[in-house]
C-alpha atoms as a PDB file:
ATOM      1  CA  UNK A   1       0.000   0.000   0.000  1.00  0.00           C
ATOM      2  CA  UNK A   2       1.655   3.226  -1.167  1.00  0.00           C
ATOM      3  CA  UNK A   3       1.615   6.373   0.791  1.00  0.00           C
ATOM      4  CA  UNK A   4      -1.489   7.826  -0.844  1.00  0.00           C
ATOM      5  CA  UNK A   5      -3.599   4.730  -0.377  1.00  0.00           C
ATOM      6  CA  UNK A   6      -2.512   5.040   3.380  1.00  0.00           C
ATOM      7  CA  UNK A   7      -3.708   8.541   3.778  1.00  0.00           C
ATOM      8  CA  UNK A   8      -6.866   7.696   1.864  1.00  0.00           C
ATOM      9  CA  UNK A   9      -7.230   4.730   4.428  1.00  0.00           C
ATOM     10  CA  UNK A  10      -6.545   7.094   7.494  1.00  0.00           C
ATOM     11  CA  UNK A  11      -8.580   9.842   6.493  1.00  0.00           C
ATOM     12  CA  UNK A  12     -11.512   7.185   6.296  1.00  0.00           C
ATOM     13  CA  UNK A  13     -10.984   6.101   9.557  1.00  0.00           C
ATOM     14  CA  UNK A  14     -10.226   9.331  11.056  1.00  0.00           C
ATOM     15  CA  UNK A  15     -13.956  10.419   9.577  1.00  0.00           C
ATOM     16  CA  UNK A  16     -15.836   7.387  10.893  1.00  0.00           C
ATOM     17  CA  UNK A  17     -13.892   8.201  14.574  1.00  0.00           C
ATOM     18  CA  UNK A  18     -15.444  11.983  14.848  1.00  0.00           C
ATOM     19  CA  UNK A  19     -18.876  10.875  13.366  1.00  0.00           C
ATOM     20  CA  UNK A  20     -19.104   8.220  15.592  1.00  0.00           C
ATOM     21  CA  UNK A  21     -17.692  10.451  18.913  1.00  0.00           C
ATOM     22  CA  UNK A  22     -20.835  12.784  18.178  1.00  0.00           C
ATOM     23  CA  UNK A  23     -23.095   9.644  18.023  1.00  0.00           C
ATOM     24  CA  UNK A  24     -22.499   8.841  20.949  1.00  0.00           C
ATOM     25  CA  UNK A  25     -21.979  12.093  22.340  1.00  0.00           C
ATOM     26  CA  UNK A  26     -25.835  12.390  21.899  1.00  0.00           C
ATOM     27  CA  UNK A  27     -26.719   9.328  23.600  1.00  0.00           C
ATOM     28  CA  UNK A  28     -26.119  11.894  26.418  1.00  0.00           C
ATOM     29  CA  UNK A  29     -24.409   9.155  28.651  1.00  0.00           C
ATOM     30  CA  UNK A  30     -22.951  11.054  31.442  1.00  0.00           C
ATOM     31  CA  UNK A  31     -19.534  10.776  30.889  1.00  0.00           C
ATOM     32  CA  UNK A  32     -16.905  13.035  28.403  1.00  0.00           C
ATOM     33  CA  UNK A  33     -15.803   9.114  26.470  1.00  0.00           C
ATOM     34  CA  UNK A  34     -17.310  10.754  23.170  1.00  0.00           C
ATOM     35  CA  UNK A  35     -14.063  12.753  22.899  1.00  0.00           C
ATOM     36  CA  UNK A  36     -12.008   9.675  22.901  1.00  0.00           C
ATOM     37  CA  UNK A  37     -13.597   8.737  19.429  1.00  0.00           C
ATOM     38  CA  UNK A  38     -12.886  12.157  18.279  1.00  0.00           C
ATOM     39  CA  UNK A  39      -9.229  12.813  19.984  1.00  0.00           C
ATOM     40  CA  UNK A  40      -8.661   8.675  18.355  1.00  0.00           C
ATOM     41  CA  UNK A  41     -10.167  10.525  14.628  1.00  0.00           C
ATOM     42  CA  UNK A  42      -7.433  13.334  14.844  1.00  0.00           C
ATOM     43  CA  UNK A  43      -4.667  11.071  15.259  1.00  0.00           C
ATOM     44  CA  UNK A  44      -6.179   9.427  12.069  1.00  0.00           C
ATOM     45  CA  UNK A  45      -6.219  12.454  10.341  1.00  0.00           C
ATOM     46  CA  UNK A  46      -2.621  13.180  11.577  1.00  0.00           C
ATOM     47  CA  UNK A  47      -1.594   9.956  10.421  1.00  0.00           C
ATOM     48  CA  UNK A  48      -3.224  10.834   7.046  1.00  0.00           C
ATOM     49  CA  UNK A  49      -0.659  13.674   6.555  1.00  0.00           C
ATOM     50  CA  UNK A  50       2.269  11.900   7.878  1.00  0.00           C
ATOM     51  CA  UNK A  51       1.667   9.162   5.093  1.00  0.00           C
ATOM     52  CA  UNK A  52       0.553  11.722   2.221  1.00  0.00           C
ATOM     53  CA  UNK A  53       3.953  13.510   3.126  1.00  0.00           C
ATOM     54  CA  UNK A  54       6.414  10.329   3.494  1.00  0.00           C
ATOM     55  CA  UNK A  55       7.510  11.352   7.091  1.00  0.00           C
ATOM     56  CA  UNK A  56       7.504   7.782   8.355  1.00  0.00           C
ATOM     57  CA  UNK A  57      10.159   7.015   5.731  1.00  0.00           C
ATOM     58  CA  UNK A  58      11.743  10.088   6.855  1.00  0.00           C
ATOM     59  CA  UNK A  59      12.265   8.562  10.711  1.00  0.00           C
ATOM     60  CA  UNK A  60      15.209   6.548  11.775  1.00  0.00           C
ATOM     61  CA  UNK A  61      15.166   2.786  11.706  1.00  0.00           C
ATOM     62  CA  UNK A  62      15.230   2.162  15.250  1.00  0.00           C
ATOM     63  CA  UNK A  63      12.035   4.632  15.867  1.00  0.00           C
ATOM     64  CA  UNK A  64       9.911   3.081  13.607  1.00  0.00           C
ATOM     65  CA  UNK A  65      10.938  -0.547  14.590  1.00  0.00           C
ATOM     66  CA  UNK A  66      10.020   0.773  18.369  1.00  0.00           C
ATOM     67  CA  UNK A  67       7.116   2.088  17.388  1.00  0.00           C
ATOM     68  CA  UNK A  68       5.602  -0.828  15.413  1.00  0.00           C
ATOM     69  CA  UNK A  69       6.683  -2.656  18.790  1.00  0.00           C
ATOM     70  CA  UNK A  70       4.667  -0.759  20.616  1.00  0.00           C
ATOM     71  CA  UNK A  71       1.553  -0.419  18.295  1.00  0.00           C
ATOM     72  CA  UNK A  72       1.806  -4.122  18.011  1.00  0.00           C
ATOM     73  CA  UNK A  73       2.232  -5.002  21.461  1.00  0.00           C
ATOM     74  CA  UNK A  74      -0.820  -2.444  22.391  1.00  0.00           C
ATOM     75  CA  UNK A  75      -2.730  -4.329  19.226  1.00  0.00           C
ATOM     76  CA  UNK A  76      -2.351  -7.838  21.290  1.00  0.00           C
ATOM     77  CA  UNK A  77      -3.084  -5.952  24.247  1.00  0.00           C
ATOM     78  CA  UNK A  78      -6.417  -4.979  23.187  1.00  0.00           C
ATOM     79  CA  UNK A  79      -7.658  -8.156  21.476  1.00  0.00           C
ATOM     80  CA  UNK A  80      -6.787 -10.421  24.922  1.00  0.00           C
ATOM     81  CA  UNK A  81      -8.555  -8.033  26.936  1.00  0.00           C
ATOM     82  CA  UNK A  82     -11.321  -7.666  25.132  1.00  0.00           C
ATOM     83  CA  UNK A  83     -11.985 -11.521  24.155  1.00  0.00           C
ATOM     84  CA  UNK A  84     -11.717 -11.874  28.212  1.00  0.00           C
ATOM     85  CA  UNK A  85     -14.465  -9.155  28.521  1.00  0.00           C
ATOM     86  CA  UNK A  86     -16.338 -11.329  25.811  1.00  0.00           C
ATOM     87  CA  UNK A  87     -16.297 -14.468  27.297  1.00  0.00           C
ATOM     88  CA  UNK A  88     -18.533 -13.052  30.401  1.00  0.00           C
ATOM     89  CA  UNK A  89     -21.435 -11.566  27.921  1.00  0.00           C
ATOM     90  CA  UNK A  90     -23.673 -14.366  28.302  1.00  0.00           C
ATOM     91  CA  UNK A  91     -23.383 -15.413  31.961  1.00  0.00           C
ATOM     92  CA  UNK A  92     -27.056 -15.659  33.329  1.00  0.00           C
ATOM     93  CA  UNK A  93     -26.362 -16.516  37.045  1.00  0.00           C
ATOM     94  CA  UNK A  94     -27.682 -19.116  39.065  1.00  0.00           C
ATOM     95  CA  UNK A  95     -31.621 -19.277  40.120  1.00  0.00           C
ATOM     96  CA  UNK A  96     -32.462 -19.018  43.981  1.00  0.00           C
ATOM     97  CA  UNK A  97     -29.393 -16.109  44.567  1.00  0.00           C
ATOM     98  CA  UNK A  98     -29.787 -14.558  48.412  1.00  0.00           C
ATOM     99  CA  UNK A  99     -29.188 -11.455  46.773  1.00  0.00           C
ATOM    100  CA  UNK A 100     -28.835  -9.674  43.515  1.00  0.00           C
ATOM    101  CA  UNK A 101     -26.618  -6.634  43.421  1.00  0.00           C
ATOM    102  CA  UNK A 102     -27.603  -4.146  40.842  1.00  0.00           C
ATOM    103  CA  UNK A 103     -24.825  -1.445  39.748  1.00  0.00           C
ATOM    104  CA  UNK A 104     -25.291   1.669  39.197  1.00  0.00           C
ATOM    105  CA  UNK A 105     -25.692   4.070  36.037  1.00  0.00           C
ATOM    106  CA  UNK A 106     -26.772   7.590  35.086  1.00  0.00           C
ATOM    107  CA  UNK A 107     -30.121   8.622  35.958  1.00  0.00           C
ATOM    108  CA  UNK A 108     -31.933  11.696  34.765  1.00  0.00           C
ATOM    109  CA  UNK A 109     -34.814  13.449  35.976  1.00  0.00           C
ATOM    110  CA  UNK A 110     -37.067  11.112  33.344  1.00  0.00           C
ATOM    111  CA  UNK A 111     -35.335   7.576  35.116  1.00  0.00           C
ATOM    112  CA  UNK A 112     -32.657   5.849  34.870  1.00  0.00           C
ATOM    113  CA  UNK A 113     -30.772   5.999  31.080  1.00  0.00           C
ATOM    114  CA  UNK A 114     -30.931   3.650  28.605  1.00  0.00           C
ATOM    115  CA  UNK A 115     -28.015   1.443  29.639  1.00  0.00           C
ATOM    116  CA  UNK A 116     -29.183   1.516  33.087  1.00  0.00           C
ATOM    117  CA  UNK A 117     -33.006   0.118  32.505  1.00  0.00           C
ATOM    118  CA  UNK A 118     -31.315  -3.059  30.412  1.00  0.00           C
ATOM    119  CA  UNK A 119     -29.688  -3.461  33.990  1.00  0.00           C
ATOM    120  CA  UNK A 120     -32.891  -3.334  35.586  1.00  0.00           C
ATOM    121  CA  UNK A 121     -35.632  -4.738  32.812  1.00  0.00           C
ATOM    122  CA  UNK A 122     -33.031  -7.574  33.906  1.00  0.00           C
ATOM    123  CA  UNK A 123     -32.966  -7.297  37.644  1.00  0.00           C
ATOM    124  CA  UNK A 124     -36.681  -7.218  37.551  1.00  0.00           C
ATOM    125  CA  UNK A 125     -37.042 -10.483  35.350  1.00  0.00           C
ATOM    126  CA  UNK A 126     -34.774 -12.408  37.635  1.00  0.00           C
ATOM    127  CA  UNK A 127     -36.678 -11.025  40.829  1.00  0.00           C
ATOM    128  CA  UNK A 128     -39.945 -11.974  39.652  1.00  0.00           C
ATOM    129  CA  UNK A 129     -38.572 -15.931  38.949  1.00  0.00           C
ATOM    130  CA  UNK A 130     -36.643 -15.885  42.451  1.00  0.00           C
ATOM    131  CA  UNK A 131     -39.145 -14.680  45.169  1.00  0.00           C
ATOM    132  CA  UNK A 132     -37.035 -14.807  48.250  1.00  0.00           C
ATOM    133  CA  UNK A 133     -33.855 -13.109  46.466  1.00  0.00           C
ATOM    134  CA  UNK A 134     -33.160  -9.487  47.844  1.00  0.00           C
ATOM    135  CA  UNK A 135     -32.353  -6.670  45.329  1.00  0.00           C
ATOM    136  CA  UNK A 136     -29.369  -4.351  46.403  1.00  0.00           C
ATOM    137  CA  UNK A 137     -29.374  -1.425  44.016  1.00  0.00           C
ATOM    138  CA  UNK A 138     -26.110   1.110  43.928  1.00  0.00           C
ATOM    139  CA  UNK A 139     -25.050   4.253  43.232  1.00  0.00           C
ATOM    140  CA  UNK A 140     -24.391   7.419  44.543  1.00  0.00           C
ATOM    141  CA  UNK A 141     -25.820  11.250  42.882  1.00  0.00           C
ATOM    142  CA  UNK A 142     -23.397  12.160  40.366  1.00  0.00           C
ATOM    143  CA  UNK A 143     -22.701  15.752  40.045  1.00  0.00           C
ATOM    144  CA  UNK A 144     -25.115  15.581  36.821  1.00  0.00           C
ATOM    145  CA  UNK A 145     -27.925  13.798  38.097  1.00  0.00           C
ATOM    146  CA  UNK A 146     -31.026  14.905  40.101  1.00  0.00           C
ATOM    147  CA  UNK A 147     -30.950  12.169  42.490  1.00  0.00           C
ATOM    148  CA  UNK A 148     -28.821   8.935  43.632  1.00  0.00           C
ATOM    149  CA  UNK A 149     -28.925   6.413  41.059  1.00  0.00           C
ATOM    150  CA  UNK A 150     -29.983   3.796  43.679  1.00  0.00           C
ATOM    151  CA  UNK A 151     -32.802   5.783  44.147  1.00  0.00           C
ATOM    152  CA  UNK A 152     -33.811   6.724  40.766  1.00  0.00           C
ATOM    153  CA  UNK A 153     -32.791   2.255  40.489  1.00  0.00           C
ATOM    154  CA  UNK A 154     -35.516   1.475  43.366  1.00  0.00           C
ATOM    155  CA  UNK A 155     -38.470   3.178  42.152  1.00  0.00           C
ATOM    156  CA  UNK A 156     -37.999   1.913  38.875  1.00  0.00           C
ATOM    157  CA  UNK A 157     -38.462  -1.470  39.953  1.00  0.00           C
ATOM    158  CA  UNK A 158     -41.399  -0.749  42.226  1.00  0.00           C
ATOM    159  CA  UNK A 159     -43.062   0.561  38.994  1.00  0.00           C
ATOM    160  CA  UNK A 160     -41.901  -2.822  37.380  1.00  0.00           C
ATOM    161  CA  UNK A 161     -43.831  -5.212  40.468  1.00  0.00           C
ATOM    162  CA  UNK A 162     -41.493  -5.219  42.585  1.00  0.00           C
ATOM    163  CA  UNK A 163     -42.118  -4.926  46.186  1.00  0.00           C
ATOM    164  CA  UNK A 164     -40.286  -1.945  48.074  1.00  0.00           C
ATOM    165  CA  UNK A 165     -39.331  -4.596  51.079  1.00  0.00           C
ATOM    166  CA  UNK A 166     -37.187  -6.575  48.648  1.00  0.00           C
ATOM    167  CA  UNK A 167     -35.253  -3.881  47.641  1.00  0.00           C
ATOM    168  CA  UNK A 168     -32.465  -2.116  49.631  1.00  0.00           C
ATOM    169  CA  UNK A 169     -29.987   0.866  48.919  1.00  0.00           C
ATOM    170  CA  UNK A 170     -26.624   1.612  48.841  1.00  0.00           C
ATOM    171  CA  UNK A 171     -26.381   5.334  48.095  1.00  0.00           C
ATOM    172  CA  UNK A 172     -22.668   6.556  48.442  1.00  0.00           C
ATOM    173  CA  UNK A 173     -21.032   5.012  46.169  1.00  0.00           C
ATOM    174  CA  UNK A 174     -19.171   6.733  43.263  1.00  0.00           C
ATOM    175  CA  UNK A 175     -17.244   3.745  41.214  1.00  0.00           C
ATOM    176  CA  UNK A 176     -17.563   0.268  40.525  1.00  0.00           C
ATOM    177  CA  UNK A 177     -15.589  -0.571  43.670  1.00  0.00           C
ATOM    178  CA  UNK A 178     -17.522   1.742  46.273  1.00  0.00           C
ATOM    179  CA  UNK A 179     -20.246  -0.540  44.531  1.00  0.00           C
ATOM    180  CA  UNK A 180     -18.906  -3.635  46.168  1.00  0.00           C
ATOM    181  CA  UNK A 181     -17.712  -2.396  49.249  1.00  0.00           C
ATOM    182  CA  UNK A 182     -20.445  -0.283  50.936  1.00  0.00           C
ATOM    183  CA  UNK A 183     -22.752  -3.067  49.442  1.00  0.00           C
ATOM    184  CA  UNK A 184     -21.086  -5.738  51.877  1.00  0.00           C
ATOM    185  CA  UNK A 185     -22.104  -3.974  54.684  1.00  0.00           C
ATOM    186  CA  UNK A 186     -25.682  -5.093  53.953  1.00  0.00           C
ATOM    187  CA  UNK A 187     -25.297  -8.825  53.513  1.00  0.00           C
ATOM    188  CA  UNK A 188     -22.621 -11.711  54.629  1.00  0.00           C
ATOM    189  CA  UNK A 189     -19.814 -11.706  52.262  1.00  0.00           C
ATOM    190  CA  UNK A 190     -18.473 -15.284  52.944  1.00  0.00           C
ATOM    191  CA  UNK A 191     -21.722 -16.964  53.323  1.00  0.00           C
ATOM    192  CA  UNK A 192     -24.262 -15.251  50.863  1.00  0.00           C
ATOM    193  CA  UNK A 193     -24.355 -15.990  47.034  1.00  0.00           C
ATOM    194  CA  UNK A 194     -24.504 -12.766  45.189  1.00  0.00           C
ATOM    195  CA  UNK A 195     -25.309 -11.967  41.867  1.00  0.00           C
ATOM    196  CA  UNK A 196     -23.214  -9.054  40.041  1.00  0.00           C
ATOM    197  CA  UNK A 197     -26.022  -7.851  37.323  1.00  0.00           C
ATOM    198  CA  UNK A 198     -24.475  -4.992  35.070  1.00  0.00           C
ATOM    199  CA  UNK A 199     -24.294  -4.892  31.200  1.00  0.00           C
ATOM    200  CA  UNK A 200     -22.967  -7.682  28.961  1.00  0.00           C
ATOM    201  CA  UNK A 201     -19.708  -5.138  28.798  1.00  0.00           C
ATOM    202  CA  UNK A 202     -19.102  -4.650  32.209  1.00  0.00           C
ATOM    203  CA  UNK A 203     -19.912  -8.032  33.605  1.00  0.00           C
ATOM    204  CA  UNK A 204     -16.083  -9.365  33.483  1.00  0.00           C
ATOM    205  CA  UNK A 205     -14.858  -6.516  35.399  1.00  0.00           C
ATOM    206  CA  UNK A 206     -17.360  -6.467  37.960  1.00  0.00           C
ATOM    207  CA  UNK A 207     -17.600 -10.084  38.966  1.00  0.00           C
ATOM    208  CA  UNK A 208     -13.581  -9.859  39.942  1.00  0.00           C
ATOM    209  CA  UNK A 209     -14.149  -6.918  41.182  1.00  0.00           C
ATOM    210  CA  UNK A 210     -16.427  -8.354  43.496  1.00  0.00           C
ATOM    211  CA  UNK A 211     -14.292 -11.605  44.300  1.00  0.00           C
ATOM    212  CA  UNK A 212     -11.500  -9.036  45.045  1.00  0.00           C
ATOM    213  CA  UNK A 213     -13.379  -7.124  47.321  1.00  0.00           C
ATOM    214  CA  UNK A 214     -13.996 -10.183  49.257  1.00  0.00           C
ATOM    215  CA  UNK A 215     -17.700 -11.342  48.065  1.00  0.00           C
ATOM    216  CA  UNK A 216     -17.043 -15.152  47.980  1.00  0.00           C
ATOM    217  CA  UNK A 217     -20.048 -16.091  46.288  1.00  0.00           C
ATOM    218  CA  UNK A 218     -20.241 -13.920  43.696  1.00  0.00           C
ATOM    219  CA  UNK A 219     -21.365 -14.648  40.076  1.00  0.00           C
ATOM    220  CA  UNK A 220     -22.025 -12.307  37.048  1.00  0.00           C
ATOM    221  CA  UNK A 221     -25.151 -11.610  35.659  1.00  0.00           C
ATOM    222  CA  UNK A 222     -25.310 -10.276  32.122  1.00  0.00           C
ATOM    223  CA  UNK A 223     -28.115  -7.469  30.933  1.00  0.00           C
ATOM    224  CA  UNK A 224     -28.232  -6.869  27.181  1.00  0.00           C
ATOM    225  CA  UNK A 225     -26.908  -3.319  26.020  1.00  0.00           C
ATOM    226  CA  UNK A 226     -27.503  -0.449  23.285  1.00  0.00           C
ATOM    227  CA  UNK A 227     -25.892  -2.885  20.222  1.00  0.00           C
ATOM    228  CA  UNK A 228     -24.862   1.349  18.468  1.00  0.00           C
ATOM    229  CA  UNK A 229     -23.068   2.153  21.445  1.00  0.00           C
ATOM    230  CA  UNK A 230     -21.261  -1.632  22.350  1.00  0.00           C
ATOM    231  CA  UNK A 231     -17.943  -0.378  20.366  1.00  0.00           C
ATOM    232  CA  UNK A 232     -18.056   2.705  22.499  1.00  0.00           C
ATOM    233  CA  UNK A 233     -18.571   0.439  25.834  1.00  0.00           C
ATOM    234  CA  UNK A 234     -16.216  -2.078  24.912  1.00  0.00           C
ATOM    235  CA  UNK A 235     -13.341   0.251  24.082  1.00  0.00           C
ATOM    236  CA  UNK A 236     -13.978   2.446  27.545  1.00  0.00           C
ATOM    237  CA  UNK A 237     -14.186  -1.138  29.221  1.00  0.00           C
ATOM    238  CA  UNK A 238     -10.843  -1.992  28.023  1.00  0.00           C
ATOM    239  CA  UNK A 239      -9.222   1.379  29.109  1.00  0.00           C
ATOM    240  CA  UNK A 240     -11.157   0.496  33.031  1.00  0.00           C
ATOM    241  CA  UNK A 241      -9.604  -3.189  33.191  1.00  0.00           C
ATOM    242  CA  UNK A 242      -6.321  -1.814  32.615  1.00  0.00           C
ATOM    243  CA  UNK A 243      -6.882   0.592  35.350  1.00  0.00           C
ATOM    244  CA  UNK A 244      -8.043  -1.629  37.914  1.00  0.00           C
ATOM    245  CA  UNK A 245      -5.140  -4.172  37.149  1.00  0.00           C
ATOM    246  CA  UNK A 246      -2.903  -1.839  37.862  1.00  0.00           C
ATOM    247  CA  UNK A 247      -4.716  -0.570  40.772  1.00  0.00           C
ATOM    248  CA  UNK A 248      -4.435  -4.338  42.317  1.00  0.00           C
ATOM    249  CA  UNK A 249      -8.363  -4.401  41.757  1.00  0.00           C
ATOM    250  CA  UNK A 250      -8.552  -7.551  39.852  1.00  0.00           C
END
């Protein structure tokens, strides 16, 4: 592929990237991961102009052999990390749980968001076929939200059938790990079974999370997600494993 071709390829790419960033910007998610896709387009678009002008040629040996290392090595990176977040998309969890643990997501002034009531159409299924599991929904108020997501989490299933006594709240939490840890002061962590229910993305790092934390009975529990904003969830779920790996989370 000559250097035109390249820039042609890039420029495609770098398009796709900033259309796709304002996609999901709209979704209106809560979070500033949109700019991700669009600071990832720029570097396309740089890349575009590095090829059109021949600069890679013009770099030493030894950079660009470094650099394809490191591309490469980030490449492999990405693909085991994300086949491990893959293999946990279709856990179910087993039937007769002592409690399922609900994680939180944003919540507006309308109910929770889109990704969150997958999370809960789910919790509420599962409730209705196990009638002596306890719901534990989590989440603190964001700085953008009207209310704590746990909150916004338990009325939602109250509208779904639910009864209010089955349902308790932890409400401090601002992460994934507060999740787990101010949620263990409401059960037994070595004796109860717990189900982690969160998002087919998520589920991977949340079950370990929750094993890490010290919940020895803990077992994922996948919700479906928004299938136009999975590449967006799957990328920003790569970039959190990472994280928490390094954090000695997982």
């Amino acid at each position: 592929m000559n250097g035109k071709s390249r820039a042609i390829l890039w420029s495609i790419l770098g398009v796709l990237c900033i259309l796709y960033g304002l996609f999901v910007r709209r979704a209106g998610s809560g979070t500033l991961f949109f700019a991700f896709w669009i600071a990832l387009g720029l570097c396309f678009a740089a890349a575009a102009v590095a090829a059109r002008k021949g600069l890679w040629k013009k770099l030493p040996r030894v950079v660009r052999i470094a650099a394809a290392g490191i591309l490469i090595f980030l490449a492999l990176l990405f693909l085991f990390v994300e086949a491990l977040i893959l293999s946990a998309f279709g856990k179910k969890g087993e039937p007769g749980l002592d409690y399922v643990m609900v994680l939180g997501a944003q919540v507006r002034e309308s109910g929770p968001s889109v990704v969150l009531r997958y999370r809960l159409d789910k919790a509420a299924a599962y409730l209705s076929e196990n009638e002596d599991t306890v719901c534990i929904v989590t989440g603190g108020q964001g700085y953008n939200e009207p209310f704590p997501e746990a909150q916004g989490m338990r009325d939602y299933l109250v509208s779904c059938g639910i009864s209010p006594e089955r349902i308790l709240m932890e409400s401090k939490s601002k992460n994934t790990v507060e999740n787990m840890r101010f949620s263990m002061e409401l059960f037994d962590p070595e004796k109860d079974s717990v189900g982690i229910l969160t998002n087919n993305f998520h589920v991977f790092r949340a079950e370990r999370l929750a094993k890490k934390a010290g919940i020895r009975h803990a077992s994922g529990i996948s919700a479906d997600t928004n299938i136009y904003y999975l590449p967006s969830n799957m990328a920003r779920e790569f970039l959190a494993v990472i994280k928490d790996f390094l954090a000695g989370n997982i």
